[in-house]
C-alpha atoms as a PDB file:
ATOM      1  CA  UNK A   1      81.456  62.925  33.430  1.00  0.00           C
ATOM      2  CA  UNK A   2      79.716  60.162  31.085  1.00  0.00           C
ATOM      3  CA  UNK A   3      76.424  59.326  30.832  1.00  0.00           C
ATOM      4  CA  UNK A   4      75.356  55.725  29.782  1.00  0.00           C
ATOM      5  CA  UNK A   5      71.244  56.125  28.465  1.00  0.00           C
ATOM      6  CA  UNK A   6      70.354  52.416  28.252  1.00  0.00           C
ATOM      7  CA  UNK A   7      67.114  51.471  26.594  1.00  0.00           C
ATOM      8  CA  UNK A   8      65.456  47.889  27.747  1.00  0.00           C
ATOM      9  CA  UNK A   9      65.780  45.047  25.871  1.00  0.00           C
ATOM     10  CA  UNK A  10      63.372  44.122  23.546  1.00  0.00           C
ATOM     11  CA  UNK A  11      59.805  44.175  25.433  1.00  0.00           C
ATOM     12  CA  UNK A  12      56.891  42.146  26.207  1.00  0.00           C
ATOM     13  CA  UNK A  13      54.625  44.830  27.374  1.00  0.00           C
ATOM     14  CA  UNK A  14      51.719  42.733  28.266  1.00  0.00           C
ATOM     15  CA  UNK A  15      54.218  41.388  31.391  1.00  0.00           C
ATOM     16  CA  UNK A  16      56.278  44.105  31.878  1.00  0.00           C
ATOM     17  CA  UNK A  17      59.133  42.129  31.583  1.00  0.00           C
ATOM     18  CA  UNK A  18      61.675  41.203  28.612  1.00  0.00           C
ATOM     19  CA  UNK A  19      60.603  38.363  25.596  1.00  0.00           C
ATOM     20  CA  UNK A  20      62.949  35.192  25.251  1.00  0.00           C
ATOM     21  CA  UNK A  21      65.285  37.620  22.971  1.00  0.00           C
ATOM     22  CA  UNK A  22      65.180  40.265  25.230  1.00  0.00           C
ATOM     23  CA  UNK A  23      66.737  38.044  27.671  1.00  0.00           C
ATOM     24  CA  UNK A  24      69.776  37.584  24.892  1.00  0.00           C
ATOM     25  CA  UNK A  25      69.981  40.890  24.338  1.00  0.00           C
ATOM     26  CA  UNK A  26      70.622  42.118  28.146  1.00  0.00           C
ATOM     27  CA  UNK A  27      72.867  38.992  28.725  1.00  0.00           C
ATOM     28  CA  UNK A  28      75.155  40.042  25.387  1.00  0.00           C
ATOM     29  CA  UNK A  29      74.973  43.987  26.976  1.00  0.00           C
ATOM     30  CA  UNK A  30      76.247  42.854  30.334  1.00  0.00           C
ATOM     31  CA  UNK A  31      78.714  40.872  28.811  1.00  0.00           C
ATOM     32  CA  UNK A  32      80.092  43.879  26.391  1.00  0.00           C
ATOM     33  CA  UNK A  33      79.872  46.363  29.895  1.00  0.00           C
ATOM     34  CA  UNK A  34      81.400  44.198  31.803  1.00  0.00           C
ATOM     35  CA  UNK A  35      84.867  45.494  30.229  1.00  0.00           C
ATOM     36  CA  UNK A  36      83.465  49.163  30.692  1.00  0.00           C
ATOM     37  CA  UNK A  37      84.102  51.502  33.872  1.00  0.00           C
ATOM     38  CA  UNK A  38      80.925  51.925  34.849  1.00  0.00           C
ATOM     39  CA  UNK A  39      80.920  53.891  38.711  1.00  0.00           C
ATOM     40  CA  UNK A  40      76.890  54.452  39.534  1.00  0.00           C
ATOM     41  CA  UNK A  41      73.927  52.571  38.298  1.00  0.00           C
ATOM     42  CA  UNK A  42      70.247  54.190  37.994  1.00  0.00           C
ATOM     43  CA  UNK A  43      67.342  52.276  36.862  1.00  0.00           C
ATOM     44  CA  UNK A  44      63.532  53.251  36.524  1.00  0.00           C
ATOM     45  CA  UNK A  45      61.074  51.556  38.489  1.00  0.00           C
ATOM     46  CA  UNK A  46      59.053  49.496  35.164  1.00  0.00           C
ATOM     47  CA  UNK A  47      60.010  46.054  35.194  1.00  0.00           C
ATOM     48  CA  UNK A  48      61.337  45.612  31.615  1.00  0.00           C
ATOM     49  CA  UNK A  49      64.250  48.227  32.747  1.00  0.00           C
ATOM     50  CA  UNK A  50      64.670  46.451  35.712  1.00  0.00           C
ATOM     51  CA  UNK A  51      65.060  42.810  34.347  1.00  0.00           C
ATOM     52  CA  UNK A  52      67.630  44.708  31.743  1.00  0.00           C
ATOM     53  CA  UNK A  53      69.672  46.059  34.326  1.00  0.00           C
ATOM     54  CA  UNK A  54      69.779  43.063  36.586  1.00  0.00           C
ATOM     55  CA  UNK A  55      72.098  41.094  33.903  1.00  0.00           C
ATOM     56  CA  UNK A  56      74.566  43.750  34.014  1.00  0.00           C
ATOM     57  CA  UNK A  57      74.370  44.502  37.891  1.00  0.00           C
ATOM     58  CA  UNK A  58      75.154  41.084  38.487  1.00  0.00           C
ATOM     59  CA  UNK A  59      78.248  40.684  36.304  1.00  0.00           C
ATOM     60  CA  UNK A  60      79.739  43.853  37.467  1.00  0.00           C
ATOM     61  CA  UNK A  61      78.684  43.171  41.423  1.00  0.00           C
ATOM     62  CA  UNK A  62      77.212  46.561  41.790  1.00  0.00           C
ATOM     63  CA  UNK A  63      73.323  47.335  42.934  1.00  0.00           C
ATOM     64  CA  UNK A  64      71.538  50.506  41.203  1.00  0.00           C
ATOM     65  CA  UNK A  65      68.947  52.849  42.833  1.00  0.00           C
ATOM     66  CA  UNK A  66      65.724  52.911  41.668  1.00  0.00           C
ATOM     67  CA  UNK A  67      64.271  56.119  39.983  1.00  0.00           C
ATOM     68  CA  UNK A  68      61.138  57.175  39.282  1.00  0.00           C
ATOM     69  CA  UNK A  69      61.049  59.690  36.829  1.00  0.00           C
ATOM     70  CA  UNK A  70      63.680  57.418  34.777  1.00  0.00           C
ATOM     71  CA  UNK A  71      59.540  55.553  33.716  1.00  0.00           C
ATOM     72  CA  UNK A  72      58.897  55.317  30.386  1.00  0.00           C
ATOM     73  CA  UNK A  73      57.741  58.944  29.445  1.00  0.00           C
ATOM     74  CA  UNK A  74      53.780  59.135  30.357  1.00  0.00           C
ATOM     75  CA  UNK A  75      52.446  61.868  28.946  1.00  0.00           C
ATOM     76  CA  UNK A  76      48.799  61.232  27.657  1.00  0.00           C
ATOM     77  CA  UNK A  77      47.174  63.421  25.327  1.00  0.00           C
ATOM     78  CA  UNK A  78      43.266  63.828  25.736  1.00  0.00           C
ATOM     79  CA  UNK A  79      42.497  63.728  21.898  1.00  0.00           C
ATOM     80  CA  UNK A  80      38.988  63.674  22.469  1.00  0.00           C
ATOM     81  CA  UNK A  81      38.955  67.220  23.210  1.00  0.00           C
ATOM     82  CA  UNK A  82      40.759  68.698  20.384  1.00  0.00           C
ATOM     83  CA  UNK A  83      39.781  67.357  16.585  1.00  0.00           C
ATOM     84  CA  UNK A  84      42.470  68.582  15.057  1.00  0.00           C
ATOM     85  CA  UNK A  85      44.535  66.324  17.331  1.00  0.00           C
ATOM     86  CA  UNK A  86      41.668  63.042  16.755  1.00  0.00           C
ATOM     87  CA  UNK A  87      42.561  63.333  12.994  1.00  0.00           C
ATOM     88  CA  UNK A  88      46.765  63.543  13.959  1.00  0.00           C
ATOM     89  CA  UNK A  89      46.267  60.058  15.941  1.00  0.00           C
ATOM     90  CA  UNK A  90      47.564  57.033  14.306  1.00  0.00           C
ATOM     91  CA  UNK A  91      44.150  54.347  14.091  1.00  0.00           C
ATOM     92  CA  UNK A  92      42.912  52.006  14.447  1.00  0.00           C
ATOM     93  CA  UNK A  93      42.417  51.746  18.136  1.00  0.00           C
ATOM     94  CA  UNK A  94      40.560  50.496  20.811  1.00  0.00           C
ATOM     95  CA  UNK A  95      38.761  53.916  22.830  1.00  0.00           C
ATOM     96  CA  UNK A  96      37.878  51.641  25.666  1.00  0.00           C
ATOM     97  CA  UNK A  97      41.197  50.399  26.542  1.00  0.00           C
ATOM     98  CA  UNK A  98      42.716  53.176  25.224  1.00  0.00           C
ATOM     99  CA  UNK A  99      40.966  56.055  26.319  1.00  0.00           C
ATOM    100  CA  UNK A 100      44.613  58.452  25.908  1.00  0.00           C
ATOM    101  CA  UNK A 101      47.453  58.492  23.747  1.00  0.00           C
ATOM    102  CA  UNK A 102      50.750  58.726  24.330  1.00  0.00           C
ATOM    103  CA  UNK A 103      51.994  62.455  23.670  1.00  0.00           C
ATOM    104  CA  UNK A 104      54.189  61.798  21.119  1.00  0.00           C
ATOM    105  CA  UNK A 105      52.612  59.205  18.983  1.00  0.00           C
ATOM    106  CA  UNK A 106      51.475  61.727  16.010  1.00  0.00           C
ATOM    107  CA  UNK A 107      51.589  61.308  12.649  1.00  0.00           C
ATOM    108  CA  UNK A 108      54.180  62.810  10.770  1.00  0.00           C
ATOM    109  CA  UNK A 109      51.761  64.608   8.122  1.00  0.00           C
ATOM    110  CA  UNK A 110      50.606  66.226  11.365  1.00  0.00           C
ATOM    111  CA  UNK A 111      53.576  67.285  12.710  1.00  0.00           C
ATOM    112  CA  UNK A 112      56.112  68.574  10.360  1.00  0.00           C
ATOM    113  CA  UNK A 113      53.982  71.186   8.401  1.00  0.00           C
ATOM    114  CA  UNK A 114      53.035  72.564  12.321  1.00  0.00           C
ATOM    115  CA  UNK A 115      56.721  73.931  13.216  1.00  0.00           C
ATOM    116  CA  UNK A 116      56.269  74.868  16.582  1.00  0.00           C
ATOM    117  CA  UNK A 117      56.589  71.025  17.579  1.00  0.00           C
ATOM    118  CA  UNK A 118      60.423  71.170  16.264  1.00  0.00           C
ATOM    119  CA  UNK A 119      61.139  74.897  17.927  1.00  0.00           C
ATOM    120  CA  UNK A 120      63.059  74.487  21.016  1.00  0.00           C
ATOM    121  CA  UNK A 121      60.173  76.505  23.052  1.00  0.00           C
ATOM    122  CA  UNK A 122      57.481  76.713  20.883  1.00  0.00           C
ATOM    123  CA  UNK A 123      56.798  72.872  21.123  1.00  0.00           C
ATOM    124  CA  UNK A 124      55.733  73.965  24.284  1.00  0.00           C
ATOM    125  CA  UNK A 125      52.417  75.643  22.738  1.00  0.00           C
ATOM    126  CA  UNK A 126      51.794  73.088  21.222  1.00  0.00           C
ATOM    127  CA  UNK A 127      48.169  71.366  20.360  1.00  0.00           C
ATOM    128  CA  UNK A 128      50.040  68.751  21.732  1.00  0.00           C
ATOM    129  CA  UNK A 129      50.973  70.388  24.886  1.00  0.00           C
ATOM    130  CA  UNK A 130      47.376  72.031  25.376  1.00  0.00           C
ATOM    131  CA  UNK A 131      45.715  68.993  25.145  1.00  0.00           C
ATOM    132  CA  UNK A 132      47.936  66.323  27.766  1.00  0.00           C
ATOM    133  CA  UNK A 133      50.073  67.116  30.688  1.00  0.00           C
ATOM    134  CA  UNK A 134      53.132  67.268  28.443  1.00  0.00           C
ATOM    135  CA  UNK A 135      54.753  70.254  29.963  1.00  0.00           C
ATOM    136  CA  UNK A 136      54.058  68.783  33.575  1.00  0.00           C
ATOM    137  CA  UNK A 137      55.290  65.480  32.577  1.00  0.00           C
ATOM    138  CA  UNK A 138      58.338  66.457  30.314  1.00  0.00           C
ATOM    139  CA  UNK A 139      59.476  69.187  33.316  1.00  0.00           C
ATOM    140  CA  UNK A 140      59.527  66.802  36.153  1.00  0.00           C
ATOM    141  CA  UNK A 141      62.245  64.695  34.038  1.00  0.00           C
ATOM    142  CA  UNK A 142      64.402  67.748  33.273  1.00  0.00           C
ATOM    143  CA  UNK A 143      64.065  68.461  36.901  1.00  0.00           C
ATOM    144  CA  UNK A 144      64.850  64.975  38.037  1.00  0.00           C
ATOM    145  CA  UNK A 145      67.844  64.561  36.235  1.00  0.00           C
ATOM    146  CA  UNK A 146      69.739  68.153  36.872  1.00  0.00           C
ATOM    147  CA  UNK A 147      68.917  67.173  40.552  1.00  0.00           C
ATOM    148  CA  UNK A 148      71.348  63.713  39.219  1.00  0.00           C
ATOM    149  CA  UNK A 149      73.841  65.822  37.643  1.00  0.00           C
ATOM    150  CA  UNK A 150      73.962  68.423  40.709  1.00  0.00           C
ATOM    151  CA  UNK A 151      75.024  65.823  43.175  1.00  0.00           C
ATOM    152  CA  UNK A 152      77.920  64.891  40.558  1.00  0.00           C
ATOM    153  CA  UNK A 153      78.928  68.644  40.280  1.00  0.00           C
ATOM    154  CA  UNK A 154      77.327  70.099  37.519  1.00  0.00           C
ATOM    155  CA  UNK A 155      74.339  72.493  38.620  1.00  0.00           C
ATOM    156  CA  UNK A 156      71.666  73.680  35.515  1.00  0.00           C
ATOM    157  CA  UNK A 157      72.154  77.536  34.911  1.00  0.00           C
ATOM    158  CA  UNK A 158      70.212  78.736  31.665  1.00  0.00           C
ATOM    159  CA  UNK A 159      71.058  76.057  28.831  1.00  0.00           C
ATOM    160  CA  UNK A 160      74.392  75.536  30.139  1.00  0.00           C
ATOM    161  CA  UNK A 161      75.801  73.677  33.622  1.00  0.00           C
ATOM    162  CA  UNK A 162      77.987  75.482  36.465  1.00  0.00           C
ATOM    163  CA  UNK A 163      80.768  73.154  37.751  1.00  0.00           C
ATOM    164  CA  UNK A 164      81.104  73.237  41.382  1.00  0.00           C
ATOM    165  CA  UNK A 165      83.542  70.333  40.926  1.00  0.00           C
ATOM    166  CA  UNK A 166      84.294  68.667  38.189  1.00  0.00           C
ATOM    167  CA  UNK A 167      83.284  64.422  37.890  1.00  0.00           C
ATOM    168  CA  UNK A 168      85.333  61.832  35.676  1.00  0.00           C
ATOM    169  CA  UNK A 169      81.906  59.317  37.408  1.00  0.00           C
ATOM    170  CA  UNK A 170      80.602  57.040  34.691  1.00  0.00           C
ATOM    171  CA  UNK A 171      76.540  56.661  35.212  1.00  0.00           C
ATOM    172  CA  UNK A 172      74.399  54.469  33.764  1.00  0.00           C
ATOM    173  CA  UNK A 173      70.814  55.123  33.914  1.00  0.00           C
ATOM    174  CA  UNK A 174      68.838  51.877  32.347  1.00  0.00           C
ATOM    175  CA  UNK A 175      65.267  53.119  30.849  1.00  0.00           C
ATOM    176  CA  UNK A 176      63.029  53.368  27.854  1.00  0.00           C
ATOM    177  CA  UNK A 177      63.416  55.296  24.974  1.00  0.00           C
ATOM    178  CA  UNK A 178      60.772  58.310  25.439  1.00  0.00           C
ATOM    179  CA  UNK A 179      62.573  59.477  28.536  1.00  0.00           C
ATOM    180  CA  UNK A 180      66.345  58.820  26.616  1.00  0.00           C
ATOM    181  CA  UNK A 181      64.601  61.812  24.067  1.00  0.00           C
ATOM    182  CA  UNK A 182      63.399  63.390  26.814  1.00  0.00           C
ATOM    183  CA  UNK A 183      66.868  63.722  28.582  1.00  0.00           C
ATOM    184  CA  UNK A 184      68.536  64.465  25.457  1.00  0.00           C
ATOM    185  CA  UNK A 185      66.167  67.561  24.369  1.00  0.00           C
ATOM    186  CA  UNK A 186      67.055  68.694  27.911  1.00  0.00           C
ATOM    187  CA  UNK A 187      70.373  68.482  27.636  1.00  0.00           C
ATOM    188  CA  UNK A 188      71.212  69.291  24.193  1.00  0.00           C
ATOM    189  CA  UNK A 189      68.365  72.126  23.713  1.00  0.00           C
ATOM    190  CA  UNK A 190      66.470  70.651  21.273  1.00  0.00           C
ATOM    191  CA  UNK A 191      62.231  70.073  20.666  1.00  0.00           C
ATOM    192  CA  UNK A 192      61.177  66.523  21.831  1.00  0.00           C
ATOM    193  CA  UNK A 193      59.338  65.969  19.086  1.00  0.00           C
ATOM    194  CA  UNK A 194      62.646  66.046  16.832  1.00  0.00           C
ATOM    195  CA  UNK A 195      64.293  63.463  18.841  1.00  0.00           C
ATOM    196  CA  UNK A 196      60.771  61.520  19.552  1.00  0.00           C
ATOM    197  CA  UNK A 197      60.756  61.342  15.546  1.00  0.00           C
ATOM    198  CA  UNK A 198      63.524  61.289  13.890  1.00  0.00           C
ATOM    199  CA  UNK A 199      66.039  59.038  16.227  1.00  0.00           C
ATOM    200  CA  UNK A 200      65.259  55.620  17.047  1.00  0.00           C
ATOM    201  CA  UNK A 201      67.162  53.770  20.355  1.00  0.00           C
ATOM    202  CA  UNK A 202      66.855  50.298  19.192  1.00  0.00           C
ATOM    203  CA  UNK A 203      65.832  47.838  22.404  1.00  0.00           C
ATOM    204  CA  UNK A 204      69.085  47.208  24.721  1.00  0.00           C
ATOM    205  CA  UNK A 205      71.133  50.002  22.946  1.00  0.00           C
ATOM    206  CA  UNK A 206      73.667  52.339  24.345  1.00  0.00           C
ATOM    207  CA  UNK A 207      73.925  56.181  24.030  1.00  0.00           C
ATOM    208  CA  UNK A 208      77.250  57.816  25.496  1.00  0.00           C
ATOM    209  CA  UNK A 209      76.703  61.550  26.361  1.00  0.00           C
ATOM    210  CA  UNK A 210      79.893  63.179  27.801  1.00  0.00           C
ATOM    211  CA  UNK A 211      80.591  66.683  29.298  1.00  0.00           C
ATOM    212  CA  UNK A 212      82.431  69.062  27.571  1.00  0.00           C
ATOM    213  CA  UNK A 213      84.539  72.278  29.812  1.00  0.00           C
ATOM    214  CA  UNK A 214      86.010  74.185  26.965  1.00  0.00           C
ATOM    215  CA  UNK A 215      85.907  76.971  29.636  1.00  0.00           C
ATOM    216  CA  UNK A 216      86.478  76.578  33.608  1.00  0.00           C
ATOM    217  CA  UNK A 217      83.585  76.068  35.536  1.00  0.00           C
ATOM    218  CA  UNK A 218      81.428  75.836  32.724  1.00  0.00           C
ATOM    219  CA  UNK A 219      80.220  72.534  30.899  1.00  0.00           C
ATOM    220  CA  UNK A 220      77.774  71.328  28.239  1.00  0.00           C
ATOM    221  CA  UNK A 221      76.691  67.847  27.621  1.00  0.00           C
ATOM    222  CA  UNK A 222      77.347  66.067  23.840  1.00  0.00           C
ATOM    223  CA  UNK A 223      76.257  62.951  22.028  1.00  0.00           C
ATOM    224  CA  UNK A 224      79.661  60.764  21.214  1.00  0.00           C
ATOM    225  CA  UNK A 225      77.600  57.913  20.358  1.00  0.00           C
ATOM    226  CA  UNK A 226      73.648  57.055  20.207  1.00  0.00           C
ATOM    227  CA  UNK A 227      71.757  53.557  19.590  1.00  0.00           C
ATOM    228  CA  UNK A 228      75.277  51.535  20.036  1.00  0.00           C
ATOM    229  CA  UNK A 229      74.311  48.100  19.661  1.00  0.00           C
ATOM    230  CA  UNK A 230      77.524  46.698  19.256  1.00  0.00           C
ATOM    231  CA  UNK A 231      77.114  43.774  21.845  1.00  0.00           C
ATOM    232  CA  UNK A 232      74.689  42.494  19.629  1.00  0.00           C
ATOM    233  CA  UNK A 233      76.859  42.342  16.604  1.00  0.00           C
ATOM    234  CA  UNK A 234      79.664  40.644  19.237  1.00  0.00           C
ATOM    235  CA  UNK A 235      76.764  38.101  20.272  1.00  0.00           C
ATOM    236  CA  UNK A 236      75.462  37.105  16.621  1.00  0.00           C
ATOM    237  CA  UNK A 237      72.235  38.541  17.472  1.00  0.00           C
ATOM    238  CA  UNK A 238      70.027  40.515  15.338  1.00  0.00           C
ATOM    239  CA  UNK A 239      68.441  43.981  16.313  1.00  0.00           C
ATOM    240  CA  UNK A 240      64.987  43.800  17.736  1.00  0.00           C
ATOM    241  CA  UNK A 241      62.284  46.049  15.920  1.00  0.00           C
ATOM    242  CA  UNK A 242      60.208  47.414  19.084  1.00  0.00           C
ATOM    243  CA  UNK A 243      59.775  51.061  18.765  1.00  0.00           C
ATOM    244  CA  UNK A 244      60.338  51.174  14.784  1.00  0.00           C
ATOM    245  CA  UNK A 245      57.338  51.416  11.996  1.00  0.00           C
ATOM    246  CA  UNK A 246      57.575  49.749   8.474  1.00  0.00           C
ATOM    247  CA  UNK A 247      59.635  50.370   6.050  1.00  0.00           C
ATOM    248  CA  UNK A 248      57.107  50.333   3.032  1.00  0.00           C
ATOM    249  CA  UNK A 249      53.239  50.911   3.739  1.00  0.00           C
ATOM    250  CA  UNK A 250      52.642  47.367   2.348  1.00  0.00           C
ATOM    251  CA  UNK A 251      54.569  46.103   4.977  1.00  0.00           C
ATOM    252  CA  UNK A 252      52.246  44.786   8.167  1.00  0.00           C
ATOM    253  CA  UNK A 253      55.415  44.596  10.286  1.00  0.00           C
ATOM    254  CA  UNK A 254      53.993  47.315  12.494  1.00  0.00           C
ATOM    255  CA  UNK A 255      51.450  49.888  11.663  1.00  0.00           C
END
């Protein structure tokens, strides 16, 4: 079985929807998967994802079903409550709009001296974690997509999957990049916060994960390629920048 984790293209947020590159970018993706085997399309219910997926559904005649835990990952951490967690949060920002912050968006002088966040489990006791419905949020993706995987053949037991019967199925599932990390630490056993941090899905890139049955019946899920964004090379089009920081401190690209 393959998995195809496709991130949006690059976002306007303030429509939900995809900017006048964005556009480019899904157009030059459903051109390059048009020559893929692609067998089942998922897509999550935000509109960005949705006007993504659209350019590729068309080309390759297919319809996908709508999922809901495929949303960008919500988790919102109540950093009023905890000061140790009001000094972690990236600033400026406005409290009245803003009254949360996403669970992930820490800085990395916070995180890295505090190890638990990179621990497989212990991310799970986390200031982080105490302080947002992390755990709630992060558990009803794992949950979502093992119920995916189960009706393909491959039912969760421990860190590993049982094959009832084995799938050759190519899925795509178009998204965001907080749930990609999200179904990645589930399936690879690794914290989050490690993926959250140091990997970056660049807007309308592809990540192949593939099973693996080195023994009958039994299965594990690998990375053979993350952040493709070779339809963009194909295209002449440049990599957008949403969900990266700058380079150098001097730069104001994005704080």
């Amino acid at each position: 079985m393959k998995l195809l984790i496709i991130r949006h293209g690059d976002p306007d947020y303030s429509i939900d929807s995809l900017t006048p590159n964005g556009k480019k970018e899904a157009e030059a993706l459903a051109n390059y998967l048009a020559s893929k085997r692609i067998d089942d399309c998922y897509v999550s219910p935000l509109g960005r994802a949705q006007d993504t997926a659209a350019y590729t559904l068309r080309k390759i005649g297919k319809t996908a079903e709508t999922l809901p835990w495929l949303t960008e990952f919500p988790a919102a951490v109540r950093f009023r409550e905890s000061p140790e967690l009001f000094r972690a949060m990236p600033t400026p920002w406005d409290e009245e709009a803003q009254p949360f912050r996403i669970a992930w968006d820490i800085l990395p002088s916070y995180l890295y001296p505090h190890e638990e966040y990179l621990d497989q489990f212990d991310w799970r006791t986390s200031e982080v974690a105490k302080f947002s419905d992390l755990e709630e949020v992060y558990d009803g993706v794992a949950n979502g997509l093992d119920a995916l995987l189960a009706k393909y053949g491959y039912e969760r037991n421990g860190n590993l999957y049982h094959v009832t019967k084995s799938s050759d199925k190519v899925v795509a599932l178009f998204c965001h990049f907080g749930v990609e990390s999200v179904m990645l630490s589930h399936l690879l056993g690794i914290s989050p916060f490690a993926i959250w941090h140091g990997f970056m899905a660049l807007p309308s890139s592809v990540t192949v994960v593939n099973t693996e049955e080195r023994e009958q019946g039994v299965a594990c899920f690998r990375v053979s390629q993350f952040g493709d964004l070779s339809h963009l090379a194909l295209a002449g089009l440049e990599p957008s920048f949403a969900g990266r920081y700058c380079e150098r401190f001097e730069d104001p690209t994005l704080h």
